[in-house]
N, C-alpha and C. Protein backbone atom coordinates (compact mmCIF):
# COMPACT_ATOMS: atom_id res chain seq x y z
N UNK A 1 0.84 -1.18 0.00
CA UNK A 1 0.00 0.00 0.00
C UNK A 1 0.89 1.25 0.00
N UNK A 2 0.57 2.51 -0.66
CA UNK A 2 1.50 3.72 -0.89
C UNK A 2 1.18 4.39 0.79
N UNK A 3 2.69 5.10 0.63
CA UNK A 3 2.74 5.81 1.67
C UNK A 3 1.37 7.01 1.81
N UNK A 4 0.31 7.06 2.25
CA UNK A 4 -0.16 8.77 1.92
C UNK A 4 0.31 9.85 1.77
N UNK A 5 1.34 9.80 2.61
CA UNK A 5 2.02 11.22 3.05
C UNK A 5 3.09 11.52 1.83
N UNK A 6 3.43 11.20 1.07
CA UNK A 6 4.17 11.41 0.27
C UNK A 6 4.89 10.62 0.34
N UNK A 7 6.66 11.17 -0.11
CA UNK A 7 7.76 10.75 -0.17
C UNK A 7 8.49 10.64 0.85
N UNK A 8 9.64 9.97 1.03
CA UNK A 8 10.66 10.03 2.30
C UNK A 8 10.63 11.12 2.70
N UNK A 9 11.58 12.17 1.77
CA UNK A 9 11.56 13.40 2.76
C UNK A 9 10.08 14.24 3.25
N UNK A 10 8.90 13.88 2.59
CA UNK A 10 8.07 14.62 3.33
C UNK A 10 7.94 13.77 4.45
N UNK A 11 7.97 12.45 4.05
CA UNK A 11 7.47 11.28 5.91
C UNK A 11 8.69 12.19 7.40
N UNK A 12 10.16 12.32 6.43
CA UNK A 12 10.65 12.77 7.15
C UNK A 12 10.31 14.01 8.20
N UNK A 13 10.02 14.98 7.05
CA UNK A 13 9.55 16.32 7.90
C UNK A 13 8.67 16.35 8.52
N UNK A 14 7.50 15.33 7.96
CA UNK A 14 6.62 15.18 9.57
C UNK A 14 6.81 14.61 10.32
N UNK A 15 7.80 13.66 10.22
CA UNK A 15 8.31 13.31 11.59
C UNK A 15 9.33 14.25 12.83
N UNK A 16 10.18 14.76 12.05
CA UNK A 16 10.97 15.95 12.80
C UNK A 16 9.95 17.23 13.34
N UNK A 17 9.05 17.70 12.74
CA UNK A 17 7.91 18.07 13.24
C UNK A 17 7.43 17.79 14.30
N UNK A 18 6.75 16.41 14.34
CA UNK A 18 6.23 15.98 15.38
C UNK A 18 6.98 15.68 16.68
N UNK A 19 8.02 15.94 16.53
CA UNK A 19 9.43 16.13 17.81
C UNK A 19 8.80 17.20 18.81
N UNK A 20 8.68 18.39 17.68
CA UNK A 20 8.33 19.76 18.59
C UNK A 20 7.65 19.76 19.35
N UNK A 21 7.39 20.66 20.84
CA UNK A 21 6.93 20.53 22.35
C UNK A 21 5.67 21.02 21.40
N UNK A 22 4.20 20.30 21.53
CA UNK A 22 3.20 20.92 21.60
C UNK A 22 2.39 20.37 20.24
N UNK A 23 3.34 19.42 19.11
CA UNK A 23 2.88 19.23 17.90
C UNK A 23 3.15 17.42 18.09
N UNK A 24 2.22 16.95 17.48
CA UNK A 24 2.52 15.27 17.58
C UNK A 24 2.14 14.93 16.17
N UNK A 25 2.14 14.04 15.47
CA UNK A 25 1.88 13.57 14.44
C UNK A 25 0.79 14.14 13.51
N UNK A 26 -0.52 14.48 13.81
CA UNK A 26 -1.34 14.86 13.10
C UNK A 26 -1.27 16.08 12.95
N UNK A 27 -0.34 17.25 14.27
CA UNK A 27 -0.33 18.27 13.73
C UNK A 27 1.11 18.62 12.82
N UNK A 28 2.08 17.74 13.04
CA UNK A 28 3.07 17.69 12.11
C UNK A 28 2.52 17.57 10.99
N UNK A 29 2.03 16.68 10.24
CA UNK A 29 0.96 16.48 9.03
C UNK A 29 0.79 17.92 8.49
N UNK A 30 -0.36 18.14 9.59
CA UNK A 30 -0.43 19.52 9.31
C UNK A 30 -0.08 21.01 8.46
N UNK A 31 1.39 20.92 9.49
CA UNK A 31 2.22 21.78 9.58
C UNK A 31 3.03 21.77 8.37
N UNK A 32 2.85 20.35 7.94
CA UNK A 32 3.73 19.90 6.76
C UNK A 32 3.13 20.82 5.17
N UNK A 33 1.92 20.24 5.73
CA UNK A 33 0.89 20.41 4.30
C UNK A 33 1.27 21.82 4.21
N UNK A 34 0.98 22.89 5.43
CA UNK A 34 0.82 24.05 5.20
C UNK A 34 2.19 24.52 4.83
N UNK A 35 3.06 23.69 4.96
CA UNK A 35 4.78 24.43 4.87
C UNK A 35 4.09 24.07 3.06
N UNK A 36 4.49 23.12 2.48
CA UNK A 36 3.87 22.94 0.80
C UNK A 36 3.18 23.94 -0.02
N UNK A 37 2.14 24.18 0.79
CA UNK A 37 1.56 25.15 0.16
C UNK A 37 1.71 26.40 0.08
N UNK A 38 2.21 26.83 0.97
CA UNK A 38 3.18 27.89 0.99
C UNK A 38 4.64 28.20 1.11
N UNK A 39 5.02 27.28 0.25
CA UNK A 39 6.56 26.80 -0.32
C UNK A 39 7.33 28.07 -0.64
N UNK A 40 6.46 28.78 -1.51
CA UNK A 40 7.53 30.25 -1.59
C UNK A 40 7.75 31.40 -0.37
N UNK A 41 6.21 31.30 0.33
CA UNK A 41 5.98 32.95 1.19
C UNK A 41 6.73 32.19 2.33
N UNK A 42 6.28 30.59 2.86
CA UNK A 42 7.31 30.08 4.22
C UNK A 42 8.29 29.42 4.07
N UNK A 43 7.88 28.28 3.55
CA UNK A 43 8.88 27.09 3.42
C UNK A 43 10.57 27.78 3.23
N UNK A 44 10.62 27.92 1.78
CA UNK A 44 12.04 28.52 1.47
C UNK A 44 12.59 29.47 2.53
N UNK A 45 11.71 30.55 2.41
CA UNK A 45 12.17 31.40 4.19
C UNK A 45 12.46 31.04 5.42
N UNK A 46 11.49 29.91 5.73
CA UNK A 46 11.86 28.83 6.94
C UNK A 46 13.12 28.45 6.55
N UNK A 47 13.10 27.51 6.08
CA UNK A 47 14.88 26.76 5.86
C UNK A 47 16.25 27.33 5.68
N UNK A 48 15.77 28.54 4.92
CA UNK A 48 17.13 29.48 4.90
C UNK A 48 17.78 30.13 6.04
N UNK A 49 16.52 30.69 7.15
CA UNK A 49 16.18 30.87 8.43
C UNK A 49 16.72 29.91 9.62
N UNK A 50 16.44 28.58 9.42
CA UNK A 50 17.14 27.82 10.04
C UNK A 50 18.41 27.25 9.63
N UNK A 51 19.06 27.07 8.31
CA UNK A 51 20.45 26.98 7.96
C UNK A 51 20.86 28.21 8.66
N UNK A 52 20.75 29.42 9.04
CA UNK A 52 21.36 30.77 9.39
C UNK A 52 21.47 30.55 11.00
N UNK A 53 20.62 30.20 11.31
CA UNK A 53 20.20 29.89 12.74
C UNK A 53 21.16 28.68 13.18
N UNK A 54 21.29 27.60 12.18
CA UNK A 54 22.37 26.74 13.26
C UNK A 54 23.74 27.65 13.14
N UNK A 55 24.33 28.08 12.10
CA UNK A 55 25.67 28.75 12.27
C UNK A 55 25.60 29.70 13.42
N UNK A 56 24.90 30.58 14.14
CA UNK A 56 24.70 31.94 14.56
C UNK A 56 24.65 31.37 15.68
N UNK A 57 23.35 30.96 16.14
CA UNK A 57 23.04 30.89 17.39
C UNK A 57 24.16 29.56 18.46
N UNK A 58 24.49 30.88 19.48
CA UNK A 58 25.46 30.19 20.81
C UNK A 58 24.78 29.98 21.73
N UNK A 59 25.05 29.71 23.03
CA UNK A 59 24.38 29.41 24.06
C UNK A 59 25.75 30.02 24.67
N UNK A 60 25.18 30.92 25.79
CA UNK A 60 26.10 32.29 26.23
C UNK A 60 27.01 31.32 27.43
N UNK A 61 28.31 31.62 27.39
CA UNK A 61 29.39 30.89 28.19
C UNK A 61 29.00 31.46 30.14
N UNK A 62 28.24 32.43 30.28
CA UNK A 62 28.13 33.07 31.45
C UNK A 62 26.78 32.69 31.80
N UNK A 63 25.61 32.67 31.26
CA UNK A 63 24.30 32.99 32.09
C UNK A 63 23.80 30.91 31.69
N UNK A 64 24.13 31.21 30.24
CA UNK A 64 23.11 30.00 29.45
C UNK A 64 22.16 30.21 28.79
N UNK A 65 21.59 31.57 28.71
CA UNK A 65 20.67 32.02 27.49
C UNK A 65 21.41 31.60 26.15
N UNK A 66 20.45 32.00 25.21
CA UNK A 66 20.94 31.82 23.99
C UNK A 66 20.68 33.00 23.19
N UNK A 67 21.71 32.95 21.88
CA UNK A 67 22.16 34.46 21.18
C UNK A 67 22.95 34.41 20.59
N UNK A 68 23.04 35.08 19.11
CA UNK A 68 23.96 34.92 18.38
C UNK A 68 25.33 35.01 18.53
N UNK A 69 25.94 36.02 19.99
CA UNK A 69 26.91 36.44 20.58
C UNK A 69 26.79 35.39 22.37
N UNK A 70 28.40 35.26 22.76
CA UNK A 70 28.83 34.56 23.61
C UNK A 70 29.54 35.64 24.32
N UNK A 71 29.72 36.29 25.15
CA UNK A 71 28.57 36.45 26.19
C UNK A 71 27.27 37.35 25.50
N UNK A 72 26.06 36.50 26.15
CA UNK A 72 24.82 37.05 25.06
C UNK A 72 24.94 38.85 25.65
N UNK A 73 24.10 39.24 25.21
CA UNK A 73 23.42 40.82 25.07
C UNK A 73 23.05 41.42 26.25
N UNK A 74 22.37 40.32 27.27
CA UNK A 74 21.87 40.66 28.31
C UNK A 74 23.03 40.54 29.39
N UNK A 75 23.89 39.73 29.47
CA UNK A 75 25.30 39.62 30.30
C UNK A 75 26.32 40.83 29.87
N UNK A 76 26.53 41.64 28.75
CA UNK A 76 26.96 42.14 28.05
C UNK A 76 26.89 43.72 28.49
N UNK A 77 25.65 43.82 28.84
CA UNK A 77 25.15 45.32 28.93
C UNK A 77 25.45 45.48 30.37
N UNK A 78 26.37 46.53 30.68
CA UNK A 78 26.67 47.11 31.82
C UNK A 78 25.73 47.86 32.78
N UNK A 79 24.44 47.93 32.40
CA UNK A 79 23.75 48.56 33.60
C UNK A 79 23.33 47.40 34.10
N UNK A 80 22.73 46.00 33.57
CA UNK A 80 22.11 45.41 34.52
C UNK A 80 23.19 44.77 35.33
N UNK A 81 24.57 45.22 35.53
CA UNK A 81 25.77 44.75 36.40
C UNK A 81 25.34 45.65 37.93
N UNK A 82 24.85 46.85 37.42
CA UNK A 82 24.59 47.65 38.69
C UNK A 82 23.59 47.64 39.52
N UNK A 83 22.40 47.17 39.27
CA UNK A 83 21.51 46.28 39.97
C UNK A 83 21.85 45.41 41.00
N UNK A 84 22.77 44.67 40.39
CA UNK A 84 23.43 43.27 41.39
C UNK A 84 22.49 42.52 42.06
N UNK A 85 21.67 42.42 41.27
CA UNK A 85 20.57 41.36 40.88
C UNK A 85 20.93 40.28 40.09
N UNK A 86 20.56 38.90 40.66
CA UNK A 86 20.33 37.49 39.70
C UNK A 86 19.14 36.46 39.95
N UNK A 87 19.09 36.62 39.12
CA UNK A 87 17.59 35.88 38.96
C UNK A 87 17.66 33.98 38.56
N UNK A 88 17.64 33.37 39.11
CA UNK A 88 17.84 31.78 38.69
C UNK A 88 16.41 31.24 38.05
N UNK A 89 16.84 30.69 37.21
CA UNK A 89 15.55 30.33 36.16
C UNK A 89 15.94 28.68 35.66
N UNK A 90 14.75 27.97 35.94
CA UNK A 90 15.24 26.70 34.86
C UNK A 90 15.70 26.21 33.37
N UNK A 91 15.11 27.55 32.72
CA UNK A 91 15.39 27.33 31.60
C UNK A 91 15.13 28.44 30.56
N UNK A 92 15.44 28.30 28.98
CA UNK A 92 15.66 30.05 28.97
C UNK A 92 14.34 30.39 28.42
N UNK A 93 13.13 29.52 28.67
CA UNK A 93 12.20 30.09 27.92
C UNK A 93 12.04 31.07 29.53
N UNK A 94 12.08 30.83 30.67
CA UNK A 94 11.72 31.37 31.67
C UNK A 94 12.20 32.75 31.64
N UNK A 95 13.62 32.75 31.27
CA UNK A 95 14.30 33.68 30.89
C UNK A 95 13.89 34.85 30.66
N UNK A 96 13.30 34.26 29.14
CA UNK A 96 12.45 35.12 27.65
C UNK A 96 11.40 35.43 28.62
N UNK A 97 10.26 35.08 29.26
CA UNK A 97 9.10 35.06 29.37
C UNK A 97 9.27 36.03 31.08
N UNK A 98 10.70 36.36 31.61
CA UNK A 98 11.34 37.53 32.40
C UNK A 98 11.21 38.54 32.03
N UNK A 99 12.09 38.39 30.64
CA UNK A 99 12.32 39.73 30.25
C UNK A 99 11.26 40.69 29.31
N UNK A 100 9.93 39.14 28.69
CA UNK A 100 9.30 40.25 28.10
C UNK A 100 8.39 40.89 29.20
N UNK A 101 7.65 40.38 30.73
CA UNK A 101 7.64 41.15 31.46
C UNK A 101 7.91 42.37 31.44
N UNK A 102 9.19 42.63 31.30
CA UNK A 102 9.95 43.97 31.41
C UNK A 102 10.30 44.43 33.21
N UNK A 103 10.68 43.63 33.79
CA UNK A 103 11.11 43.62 35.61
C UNK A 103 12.15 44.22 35.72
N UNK A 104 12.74 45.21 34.28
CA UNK A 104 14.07 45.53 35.13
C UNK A 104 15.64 44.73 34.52
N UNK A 105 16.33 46.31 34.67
CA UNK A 105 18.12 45.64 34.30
C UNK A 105 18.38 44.60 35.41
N UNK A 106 18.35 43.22 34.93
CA UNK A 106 18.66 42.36 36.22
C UNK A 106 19.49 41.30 34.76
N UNK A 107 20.50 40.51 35.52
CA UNK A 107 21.33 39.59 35.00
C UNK A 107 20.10 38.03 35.62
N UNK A 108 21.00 36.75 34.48
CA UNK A 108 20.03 35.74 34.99
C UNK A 108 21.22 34.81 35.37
N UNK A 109 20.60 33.47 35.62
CA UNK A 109 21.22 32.17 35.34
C UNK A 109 20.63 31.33 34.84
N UNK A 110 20.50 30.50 33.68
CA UNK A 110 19.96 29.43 33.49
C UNK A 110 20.48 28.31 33.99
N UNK A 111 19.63 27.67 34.63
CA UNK A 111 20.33 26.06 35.36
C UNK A 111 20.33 25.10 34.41
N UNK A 112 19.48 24.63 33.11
CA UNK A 112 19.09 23.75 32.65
C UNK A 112 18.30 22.54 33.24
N UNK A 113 17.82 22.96 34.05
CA UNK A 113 16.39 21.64 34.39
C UNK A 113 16.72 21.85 35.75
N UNK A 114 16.21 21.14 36.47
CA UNK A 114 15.92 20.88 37.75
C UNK A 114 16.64 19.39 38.78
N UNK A 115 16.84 19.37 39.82
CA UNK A 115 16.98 18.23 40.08
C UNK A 115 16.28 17.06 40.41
N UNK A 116 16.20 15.85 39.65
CA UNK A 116 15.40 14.83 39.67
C UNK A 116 15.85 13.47 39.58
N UNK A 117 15.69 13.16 40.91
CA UNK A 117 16.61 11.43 40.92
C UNK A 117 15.86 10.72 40.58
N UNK A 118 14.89 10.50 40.20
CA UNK A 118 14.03 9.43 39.45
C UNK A 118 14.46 9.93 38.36
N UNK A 119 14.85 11.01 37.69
CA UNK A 119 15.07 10.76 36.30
C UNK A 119 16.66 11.10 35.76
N UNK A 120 17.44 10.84 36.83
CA UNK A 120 18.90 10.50 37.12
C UNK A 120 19.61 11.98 37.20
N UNK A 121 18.52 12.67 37.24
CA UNK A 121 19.36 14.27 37.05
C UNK A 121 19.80 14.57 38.40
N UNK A 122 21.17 14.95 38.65
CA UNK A 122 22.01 15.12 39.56
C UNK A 122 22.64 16.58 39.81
N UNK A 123 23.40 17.30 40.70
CA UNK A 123 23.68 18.38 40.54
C UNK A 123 24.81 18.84 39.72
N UNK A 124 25.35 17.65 39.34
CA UNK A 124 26.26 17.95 38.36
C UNK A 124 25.90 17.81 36.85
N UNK A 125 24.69 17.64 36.95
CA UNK A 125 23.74 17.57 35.34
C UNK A 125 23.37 18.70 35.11
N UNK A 126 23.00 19.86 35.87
CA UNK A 126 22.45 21.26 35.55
C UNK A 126 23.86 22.05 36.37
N UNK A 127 23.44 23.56 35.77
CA UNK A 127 24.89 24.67 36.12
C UNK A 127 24.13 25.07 37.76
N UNK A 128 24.93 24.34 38.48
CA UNK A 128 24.49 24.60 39.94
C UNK A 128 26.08 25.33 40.21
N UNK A 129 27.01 24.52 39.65
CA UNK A 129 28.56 24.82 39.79
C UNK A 129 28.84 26.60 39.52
N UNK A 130 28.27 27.14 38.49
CA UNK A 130 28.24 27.72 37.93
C UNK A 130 27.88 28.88 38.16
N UNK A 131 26.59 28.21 39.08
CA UNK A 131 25.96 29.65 39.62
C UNK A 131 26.73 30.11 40.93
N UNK A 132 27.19 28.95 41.29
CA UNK A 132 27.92 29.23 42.91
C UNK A 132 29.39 30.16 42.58
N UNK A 133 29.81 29.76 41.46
CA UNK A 133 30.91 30.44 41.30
C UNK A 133 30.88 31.96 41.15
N UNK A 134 29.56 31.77 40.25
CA UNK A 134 28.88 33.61 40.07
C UNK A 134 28.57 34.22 41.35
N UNK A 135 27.83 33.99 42.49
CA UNK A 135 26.97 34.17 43.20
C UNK A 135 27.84 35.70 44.10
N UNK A 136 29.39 35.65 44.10
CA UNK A 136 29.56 36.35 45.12
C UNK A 136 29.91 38.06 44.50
N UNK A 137 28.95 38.00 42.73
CA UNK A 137 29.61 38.77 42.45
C UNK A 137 27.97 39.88 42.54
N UNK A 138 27.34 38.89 43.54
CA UNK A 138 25.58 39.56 43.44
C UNK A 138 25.31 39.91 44.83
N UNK A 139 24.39 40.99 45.21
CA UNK A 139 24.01 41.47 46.45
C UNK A 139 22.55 40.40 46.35
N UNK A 140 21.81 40.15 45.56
CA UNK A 140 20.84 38.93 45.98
C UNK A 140 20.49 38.42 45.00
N UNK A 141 20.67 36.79 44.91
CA UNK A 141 20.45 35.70 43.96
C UNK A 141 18.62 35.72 44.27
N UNK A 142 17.78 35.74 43.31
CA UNK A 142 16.19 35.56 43.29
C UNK A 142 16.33 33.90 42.72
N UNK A 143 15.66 32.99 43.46
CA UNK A 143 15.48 31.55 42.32
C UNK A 143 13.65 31.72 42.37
N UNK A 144 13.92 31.63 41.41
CA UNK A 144 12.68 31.75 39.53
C UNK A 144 12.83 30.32 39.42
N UNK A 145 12.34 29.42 40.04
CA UNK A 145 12.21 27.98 39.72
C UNK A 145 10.62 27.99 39.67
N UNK A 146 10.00 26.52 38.91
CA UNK A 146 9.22 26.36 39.08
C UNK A 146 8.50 25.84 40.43
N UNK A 147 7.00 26.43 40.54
CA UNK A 147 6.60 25.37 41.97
C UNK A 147 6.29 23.94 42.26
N UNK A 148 7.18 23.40 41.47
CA UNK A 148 6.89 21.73 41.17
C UNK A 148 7.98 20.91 42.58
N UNK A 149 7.45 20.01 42.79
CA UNK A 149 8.67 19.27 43.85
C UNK A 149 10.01 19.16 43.56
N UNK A 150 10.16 19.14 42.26
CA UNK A 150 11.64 18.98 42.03
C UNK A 150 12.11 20.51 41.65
N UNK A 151 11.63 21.18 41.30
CA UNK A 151 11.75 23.00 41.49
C UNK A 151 12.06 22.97 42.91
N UNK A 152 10.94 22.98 43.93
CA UNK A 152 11.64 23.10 45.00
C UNK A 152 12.63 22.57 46.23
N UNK A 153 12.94 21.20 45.55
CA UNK A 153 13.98 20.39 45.87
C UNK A 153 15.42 21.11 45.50
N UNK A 154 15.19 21.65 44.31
CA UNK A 154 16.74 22.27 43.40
C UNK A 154 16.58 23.87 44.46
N UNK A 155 15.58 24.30 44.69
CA UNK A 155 15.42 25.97 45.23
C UNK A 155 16.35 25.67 46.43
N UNK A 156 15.66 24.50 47.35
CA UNK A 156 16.81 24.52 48.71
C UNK A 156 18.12 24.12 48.22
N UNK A 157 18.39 23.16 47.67
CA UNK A 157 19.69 22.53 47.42
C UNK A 157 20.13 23.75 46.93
N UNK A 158 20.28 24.57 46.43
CA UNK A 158 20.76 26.17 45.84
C UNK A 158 20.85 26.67 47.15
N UNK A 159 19.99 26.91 47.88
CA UNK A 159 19.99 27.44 49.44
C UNK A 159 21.15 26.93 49.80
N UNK A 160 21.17 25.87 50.24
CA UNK A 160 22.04 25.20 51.04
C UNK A 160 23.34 25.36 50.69
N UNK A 161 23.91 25.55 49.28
CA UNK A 161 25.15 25.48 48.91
C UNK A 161 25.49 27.07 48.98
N UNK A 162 24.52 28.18 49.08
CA UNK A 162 25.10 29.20 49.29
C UNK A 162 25.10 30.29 50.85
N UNK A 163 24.86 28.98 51.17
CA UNK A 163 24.33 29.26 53.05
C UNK A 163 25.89 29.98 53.38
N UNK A 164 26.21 30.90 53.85
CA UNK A 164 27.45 31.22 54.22
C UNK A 164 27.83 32.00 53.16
N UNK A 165 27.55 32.65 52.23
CA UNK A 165 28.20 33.01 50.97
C UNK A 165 27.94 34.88 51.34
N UNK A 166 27.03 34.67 52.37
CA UNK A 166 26.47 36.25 52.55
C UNK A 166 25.93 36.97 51.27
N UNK A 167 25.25 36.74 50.35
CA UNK A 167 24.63 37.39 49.78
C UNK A 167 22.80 36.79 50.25
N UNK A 168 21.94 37.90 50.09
CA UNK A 168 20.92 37.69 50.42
C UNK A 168 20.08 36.77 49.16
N UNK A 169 19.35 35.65 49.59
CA UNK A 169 18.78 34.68 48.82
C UNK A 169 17.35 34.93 49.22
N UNK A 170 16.38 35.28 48.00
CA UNK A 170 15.50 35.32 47.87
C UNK A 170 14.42 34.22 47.14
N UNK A 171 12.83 34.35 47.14
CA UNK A 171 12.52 33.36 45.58
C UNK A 171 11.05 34.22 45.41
N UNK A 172 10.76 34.30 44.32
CA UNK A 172 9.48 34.31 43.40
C UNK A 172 8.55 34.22 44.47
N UNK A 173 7.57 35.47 44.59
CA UNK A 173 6.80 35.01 45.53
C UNK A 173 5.62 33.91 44.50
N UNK A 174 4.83 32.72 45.36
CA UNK A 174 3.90 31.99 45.07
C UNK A 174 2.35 32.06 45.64
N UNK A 175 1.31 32.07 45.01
CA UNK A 175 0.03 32.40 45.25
C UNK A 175 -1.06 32.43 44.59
N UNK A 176 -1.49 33.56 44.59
CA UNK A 176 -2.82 34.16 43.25
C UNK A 176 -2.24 34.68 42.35
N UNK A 177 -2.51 34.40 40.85
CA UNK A 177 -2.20 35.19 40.56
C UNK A 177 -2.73 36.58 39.48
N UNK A 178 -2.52 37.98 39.33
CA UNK A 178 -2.87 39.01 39.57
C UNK A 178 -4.10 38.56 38.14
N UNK A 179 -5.30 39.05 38.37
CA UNK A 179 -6.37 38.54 38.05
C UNK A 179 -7.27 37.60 37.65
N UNK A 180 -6.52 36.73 38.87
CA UNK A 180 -7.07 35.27 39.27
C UNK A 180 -8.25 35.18 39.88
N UNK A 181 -8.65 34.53 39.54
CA UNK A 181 -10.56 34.11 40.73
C UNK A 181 -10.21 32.80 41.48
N UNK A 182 -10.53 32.97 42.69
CA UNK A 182 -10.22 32.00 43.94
C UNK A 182 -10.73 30.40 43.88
N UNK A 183 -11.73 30.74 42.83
CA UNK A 183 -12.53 29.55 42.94
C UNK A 183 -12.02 28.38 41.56
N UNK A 184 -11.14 29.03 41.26
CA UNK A 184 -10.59 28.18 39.86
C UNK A 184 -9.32 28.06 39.71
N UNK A 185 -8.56 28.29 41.51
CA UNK A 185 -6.83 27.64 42.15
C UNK A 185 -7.16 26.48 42.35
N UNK A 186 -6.24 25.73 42.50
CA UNK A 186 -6.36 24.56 43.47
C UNK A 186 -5.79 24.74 44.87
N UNK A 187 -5.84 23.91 45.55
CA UNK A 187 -5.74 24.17 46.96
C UNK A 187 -4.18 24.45 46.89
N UNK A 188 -3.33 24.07 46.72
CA UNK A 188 -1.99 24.08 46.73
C UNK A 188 -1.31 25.46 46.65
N UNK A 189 -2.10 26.23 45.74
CA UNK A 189 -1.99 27.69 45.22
C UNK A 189 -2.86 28.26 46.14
N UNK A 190 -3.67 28.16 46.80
CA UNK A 190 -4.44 28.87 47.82
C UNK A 190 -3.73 28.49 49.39
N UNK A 191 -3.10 27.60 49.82
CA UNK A 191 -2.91 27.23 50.83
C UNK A 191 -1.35 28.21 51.01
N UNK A 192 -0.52 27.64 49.77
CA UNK A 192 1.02 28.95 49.36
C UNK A 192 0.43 30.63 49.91
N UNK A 193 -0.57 30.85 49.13
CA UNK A 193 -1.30 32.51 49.08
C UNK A 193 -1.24 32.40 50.76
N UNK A 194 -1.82 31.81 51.33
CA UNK A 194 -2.32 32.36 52.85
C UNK A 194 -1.28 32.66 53.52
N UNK A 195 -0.10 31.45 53.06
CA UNK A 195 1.22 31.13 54.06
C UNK A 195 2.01 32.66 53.31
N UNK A 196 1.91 33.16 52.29
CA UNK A 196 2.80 34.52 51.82
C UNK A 196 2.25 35.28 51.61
N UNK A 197 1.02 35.33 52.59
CA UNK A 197 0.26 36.72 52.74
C UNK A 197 0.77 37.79 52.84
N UNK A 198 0.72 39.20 52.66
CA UNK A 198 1.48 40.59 52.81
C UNK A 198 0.08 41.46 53.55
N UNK A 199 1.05 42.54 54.41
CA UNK A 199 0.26 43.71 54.61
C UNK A 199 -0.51 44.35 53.44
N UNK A 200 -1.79 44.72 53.74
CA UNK A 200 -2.45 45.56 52.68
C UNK A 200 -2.44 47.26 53.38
């Protein structure tokens, strides 16, 4: 019986497709068809785009963001040195999704994941080393982890290794969040809110 999908290389591209966080097979398909049909306005632009993109893009020797330049843009720029602010993040979409916020000249760290012994990740698998080495050049490290168990397994283990380092260690406050309705948290997020209540 014939393939439907075409030829190798199209089976291919929907398969490399369907890799991507958020797309699985049918929307690879998809994605495929629509790259085809618009072969001149995307496709060609896509690919040229990504041949450019593997030469260019580094992953910055200091923080772990990524950027065409090593040390990236944001390590680079001398005001957010004067802040003496660092922000610890798992990863650099957290990063991105910092800075389009807009919170401010602040420097980061990317750790690369979290620690998780069920899934063999150790502290020498993410830049824990890395950050400790940075740490004494900051008046307060913020950890920007997620609120997941192994987020806050990696938040203390970060604690702990910079216990004595005298810089002030902070984290992300956890709760409501800003035009949230109470009745559509789960308890976990309501029980956090009560325990990091603030003066009004």
């Amino acid at each position: 019986m014939a393939n439907p999908s075409g030829g190798p290389e199209i089976e291919q591209l929907i398969q490399l497709l369907s890799r991507l966080p958020g797309l699985g097979p049918r929307s690879g398909r998809r994605a495929v068809l629509h790259l085809i049909k618009k072969k001149e306005q995307l496709m060609i632009p896509l690919a040229a785009a990504l041949d450019r993109a593997v030469e260019a893009v580094k992953v910055c020797g200091t923080c772990g963001n990524v950027d065409t330049v090593s040390p990236c843009t944001i390590c680079a720029d001398p005001r957010r040195a004067e802040s003496g602010l660092l922000i610890v993040v798992e990863d650099v979409a957290d990063l991105w999704a910092l800075e389009r916020a807009g919170i401010g000249p602040v420097r980061y760290h990317v750790l690369g994941g979290v620690l998780s012994p069920l899934d063999g990740v150790g502290p020498d698998d993410i830049s824990i080393d890395a950050l400790i080495a940075r740490a004494p050049e900051y008046r307060e490290i913020v950890i920007g982890v997620n609120a997941t168990v192994e987020g806050q397994t990696t938040a203390h283990y970060i604690t702990d290794r910079l216990a004595g380092s005298g810089v002030k260690i902070t984290r992300l406050a956890h709760g409501v969040p800003v035009g949230g309705e109470l009745d559509y948290l789960d308890e976990g997020t309501l029980s956090q809110a009560l325990k990091a209540r603030t003066s009004f």
